[in-house]
PDB file of N, CA and C in Angstrom:
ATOM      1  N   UNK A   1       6.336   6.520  -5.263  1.00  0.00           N
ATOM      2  CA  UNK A   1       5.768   5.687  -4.219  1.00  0.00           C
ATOM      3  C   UNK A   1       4.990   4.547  -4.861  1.00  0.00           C
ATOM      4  N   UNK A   2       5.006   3.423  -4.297  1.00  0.00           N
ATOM      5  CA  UNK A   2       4.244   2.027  -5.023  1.00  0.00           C
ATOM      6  C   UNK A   2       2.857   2.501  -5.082  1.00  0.00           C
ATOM      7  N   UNK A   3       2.316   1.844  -5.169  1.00  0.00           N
ATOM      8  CA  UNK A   3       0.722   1.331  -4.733  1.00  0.00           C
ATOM      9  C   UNK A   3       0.739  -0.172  -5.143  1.00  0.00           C
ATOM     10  N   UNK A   4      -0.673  -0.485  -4.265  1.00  0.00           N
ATOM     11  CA  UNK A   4      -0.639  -1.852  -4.252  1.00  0.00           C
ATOM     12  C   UNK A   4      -1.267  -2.142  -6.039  1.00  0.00           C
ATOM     13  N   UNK A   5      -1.000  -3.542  -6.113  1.00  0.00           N
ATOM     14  CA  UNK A   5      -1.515  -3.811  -7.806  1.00  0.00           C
ATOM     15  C   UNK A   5      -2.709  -3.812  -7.508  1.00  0.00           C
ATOM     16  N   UNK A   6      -3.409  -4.730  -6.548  1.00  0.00           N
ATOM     17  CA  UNK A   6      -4.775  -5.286  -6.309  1.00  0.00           C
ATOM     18  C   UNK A   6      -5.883  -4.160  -6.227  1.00  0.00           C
ATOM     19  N   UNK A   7      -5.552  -3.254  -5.004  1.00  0.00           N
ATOM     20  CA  UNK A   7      -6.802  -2.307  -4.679  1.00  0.00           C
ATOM     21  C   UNK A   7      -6.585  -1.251  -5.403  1.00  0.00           C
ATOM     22  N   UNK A   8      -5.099  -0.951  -5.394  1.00  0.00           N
ATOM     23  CA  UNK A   8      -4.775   0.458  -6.057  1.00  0.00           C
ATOM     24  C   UNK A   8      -4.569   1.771  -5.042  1.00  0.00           C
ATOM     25  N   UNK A   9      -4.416   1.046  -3.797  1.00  0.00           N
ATOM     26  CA  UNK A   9      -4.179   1.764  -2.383  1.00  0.00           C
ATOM     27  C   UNK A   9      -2.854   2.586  -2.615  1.00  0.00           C
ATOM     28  N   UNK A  10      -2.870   3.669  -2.640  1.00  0.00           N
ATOM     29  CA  UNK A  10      -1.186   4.544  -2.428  1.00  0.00           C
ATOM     30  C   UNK A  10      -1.396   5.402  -1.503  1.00  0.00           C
ATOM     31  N   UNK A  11      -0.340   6.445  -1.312  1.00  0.00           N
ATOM     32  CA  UNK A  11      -0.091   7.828  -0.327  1.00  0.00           C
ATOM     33  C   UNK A  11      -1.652   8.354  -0.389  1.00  0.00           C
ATOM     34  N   UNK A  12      -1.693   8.929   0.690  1.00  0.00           N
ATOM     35  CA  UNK A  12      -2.671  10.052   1.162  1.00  0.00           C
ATOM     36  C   UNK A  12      -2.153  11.584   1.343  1.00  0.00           C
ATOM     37  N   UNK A  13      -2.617  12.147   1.112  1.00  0.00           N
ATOM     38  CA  UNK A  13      -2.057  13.908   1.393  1.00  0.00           C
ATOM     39  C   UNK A  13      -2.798  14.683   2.281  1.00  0.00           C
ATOM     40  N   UNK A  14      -2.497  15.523   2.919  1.00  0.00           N
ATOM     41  CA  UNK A  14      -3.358  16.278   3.937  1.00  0.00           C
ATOM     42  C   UNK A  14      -2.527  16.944   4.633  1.00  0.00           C
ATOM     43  N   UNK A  15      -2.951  17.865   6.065  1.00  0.00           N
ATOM     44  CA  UNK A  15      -2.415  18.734   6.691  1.00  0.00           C
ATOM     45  C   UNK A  15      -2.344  18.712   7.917  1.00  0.00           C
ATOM     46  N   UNK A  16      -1.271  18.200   9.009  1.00  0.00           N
ATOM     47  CA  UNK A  16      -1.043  17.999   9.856  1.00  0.00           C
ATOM     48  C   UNK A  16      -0.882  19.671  10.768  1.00  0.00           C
ATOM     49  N   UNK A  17      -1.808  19.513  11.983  1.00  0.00           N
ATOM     50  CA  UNK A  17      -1.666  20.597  12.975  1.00  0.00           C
ATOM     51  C   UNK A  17      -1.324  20.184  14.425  1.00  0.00           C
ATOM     52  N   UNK A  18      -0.346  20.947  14.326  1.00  0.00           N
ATOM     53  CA  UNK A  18       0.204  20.569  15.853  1.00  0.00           C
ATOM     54  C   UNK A  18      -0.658  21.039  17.218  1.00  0.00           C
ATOM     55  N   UNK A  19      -0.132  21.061  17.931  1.00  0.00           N
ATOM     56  CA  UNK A  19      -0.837  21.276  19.528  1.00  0.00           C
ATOM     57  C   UNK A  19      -1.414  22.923  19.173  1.00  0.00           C
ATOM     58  N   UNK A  20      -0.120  23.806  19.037  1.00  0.00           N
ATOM     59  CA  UNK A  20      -0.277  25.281  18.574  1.00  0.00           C
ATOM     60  C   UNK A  20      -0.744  25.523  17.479  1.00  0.00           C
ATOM     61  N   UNK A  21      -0.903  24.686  16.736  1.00  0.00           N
ATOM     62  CA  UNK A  21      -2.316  24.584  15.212  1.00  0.00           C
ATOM     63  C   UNK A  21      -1.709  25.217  14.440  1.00  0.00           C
ATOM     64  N   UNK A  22      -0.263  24.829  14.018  1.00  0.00           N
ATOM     65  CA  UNK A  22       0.716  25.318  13.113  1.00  0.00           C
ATOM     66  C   UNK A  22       0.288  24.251  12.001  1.00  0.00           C
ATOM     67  N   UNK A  23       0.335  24.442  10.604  1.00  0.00           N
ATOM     68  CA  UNK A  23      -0.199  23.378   9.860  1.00  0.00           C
ATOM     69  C   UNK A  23       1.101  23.631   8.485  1.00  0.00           C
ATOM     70  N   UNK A  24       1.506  22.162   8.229  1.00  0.00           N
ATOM     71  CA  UNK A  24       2.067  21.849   7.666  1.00  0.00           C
ATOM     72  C   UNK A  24       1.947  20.491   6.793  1.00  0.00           C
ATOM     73  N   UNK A  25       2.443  20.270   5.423  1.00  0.00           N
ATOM     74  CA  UNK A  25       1.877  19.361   4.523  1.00  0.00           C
ATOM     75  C   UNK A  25       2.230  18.062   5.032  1.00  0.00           C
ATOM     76  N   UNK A  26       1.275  16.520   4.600  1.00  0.00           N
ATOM     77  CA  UNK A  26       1.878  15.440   5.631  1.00  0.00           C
ATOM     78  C   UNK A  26       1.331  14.887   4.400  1.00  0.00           C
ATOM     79  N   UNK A  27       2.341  13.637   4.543  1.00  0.00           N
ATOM     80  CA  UNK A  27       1.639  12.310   3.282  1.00  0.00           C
ATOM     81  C   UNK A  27       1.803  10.820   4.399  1.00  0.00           C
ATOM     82  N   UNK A  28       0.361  10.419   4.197  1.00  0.00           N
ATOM     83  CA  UNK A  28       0.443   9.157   4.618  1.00  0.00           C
ATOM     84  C   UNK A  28       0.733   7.868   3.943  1.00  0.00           C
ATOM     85  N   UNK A  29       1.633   6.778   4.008  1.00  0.00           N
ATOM     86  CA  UNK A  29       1.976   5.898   3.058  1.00  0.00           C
ATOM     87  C   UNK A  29       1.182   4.931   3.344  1.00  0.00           C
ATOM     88  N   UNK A  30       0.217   3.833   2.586  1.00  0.00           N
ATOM     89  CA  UNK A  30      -0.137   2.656   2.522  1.00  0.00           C
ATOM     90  C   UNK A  30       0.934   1.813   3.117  1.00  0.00           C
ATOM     91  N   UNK A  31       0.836   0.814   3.984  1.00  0.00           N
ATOM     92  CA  UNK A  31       1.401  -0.836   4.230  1.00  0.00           C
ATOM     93  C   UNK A  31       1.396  -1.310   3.079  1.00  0.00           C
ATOM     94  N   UNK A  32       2.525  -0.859   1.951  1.00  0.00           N
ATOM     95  CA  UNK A  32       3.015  -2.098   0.691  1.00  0.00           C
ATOM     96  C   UNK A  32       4.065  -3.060   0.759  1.00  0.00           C
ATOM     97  N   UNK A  33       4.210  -4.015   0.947  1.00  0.00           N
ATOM     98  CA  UNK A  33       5.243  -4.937   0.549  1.00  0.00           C
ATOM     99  C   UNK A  33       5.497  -5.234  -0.843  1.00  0.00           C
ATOM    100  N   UNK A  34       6.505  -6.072  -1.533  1.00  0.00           N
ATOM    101  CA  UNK A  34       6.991  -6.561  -2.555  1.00  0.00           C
ATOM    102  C   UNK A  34       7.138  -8.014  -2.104  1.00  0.00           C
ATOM    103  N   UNK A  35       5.959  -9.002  -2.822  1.00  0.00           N
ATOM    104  CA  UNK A  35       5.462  -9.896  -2.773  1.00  0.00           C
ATOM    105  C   UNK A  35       5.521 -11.178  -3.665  1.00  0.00           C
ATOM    106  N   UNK A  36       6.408 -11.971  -3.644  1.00  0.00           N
ATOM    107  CA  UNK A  36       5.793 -13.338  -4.685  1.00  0.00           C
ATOM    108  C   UNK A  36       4.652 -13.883  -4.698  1.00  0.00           C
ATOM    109  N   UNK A  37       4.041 -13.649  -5.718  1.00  0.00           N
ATOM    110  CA  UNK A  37       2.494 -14.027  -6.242  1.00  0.00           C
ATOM    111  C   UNK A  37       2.523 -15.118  -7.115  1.00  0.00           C
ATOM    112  N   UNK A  38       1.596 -15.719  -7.763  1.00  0.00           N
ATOM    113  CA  UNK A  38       1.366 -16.660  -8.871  1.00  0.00           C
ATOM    114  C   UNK A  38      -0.046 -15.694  -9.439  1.00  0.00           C
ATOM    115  N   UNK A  39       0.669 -15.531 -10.508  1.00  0.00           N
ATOM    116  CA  UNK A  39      -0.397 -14.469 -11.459  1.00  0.00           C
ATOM    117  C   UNK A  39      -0.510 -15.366 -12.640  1.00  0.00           C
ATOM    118  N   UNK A  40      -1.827 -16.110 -12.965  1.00  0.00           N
ATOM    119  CA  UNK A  40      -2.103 -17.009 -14.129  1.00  0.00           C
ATOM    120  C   UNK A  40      -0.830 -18.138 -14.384  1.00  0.00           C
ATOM    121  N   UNK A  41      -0.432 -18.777 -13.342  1.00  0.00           N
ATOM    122  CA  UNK A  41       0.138 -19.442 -12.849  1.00  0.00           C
ATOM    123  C   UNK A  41       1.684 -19.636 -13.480  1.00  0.00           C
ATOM    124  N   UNK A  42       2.250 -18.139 -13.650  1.00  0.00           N
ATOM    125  CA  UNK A  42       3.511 -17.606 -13.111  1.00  0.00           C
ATOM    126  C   UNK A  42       3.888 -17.016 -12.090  1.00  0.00           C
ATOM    127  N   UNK A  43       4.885 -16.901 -11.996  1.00  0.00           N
ATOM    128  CA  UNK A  43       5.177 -16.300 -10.410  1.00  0.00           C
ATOM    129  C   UNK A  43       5.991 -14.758 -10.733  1.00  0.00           C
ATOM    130  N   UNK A  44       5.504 -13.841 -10.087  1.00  0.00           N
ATOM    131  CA  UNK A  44       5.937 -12.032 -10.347  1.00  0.00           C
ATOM    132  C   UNK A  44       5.993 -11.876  -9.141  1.00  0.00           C
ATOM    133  N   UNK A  45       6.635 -10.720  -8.971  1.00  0.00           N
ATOM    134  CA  UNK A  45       6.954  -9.836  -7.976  1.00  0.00           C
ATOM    135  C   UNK A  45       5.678  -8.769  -8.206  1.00  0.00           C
ATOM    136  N   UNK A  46       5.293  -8.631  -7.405  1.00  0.00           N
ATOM    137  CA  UNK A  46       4.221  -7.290  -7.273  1.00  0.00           C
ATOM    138  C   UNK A  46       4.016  -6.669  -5.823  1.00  0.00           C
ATOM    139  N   UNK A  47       3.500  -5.216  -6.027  1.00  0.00           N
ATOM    140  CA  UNK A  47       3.399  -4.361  -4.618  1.00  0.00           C
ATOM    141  C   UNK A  47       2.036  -4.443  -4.600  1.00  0.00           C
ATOM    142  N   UNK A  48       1.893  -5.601  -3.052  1.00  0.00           N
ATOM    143  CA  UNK A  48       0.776  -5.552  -2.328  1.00  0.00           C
ATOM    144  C   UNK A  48       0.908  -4.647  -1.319  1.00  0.00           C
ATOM    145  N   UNK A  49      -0.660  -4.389  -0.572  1.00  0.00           N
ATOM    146  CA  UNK A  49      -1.073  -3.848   0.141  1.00  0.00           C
ATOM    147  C   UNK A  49      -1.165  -4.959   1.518  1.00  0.00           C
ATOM    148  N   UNK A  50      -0.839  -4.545   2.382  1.00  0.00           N
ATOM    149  CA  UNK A  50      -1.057  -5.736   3.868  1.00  0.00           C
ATOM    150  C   UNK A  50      -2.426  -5.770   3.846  1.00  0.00           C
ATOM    151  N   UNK A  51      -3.447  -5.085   3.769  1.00  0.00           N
ATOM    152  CA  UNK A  51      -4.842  -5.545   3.793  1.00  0.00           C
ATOM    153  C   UNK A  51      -4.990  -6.495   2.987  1.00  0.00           C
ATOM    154  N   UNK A  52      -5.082  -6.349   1.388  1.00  0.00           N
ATOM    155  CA  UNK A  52      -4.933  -7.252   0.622  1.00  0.00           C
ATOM    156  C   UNK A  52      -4.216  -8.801   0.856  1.00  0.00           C
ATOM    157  N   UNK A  53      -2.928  -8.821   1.227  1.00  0.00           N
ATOM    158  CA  UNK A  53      -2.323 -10.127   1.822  1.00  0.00           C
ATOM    159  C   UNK A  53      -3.153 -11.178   2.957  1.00  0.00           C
ATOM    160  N   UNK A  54      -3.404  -9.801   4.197  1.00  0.00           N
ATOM    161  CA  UNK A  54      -4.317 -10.588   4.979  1.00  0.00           C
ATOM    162  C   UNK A  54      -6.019 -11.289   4.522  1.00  0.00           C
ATOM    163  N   UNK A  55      -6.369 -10.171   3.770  1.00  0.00           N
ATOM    164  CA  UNK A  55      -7.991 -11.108   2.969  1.00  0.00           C
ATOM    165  C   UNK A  55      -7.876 -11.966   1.928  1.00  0.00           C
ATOM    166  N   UNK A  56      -6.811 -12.309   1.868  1.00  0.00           N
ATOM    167  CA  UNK A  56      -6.444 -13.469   0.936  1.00  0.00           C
ATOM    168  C   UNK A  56      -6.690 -13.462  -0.260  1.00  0.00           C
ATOM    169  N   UNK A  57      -6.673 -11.942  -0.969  1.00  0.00           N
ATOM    170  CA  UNK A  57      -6.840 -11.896  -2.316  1.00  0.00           C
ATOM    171  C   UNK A  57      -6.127 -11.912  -3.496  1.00  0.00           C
ATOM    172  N   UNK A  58      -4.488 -12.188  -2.690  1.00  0.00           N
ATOM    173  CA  UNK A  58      -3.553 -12.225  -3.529  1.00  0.00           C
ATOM    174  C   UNK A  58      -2.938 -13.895  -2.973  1.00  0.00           C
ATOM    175  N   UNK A  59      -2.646 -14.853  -4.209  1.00  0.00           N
ATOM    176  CA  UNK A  59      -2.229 -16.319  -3.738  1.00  0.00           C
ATOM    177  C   UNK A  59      -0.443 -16.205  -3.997  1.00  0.00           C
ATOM    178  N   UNK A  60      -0.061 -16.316  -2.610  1.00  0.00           N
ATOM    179  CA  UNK A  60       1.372 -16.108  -2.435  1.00  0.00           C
ATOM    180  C   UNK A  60       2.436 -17.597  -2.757  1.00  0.00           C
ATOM    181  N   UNK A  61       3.156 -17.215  -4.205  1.00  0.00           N
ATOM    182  CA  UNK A  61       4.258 -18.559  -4.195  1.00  0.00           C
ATOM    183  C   UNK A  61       5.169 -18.508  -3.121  1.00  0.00           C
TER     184      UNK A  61
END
């Protein structure tokens, strides 16, 4: 699974219970895209996070 480069945001793990409180393993995924950036003013592909994109901490070519 990615994580973002910037925050370092990936999957979450935990235990989902249903109505009848049957519990079973669940992974939550981060909002990552694969992004053109300008990193020291080349341009890479990297896995952002949508939070990250929207606070403008990554400058998109």
């Amino acid at each position: 699974m990615a994580k973002c480069a910037v925050c370092g945001k990936g999957a979450h793990f935990g235990i989902k219970v249903s109505h009848s409180h049957r519990r079973s393993n669940k992974m939550w995924r981060a909002n990552i895209k694969r992004v053109k950036c300008v990193v020291d003013g080349a341009h890479k592909r990297l896995y952002v996070c949508t939070s990250c994109l929207r606070s403008g901490k990554v400058e998109r070519a």
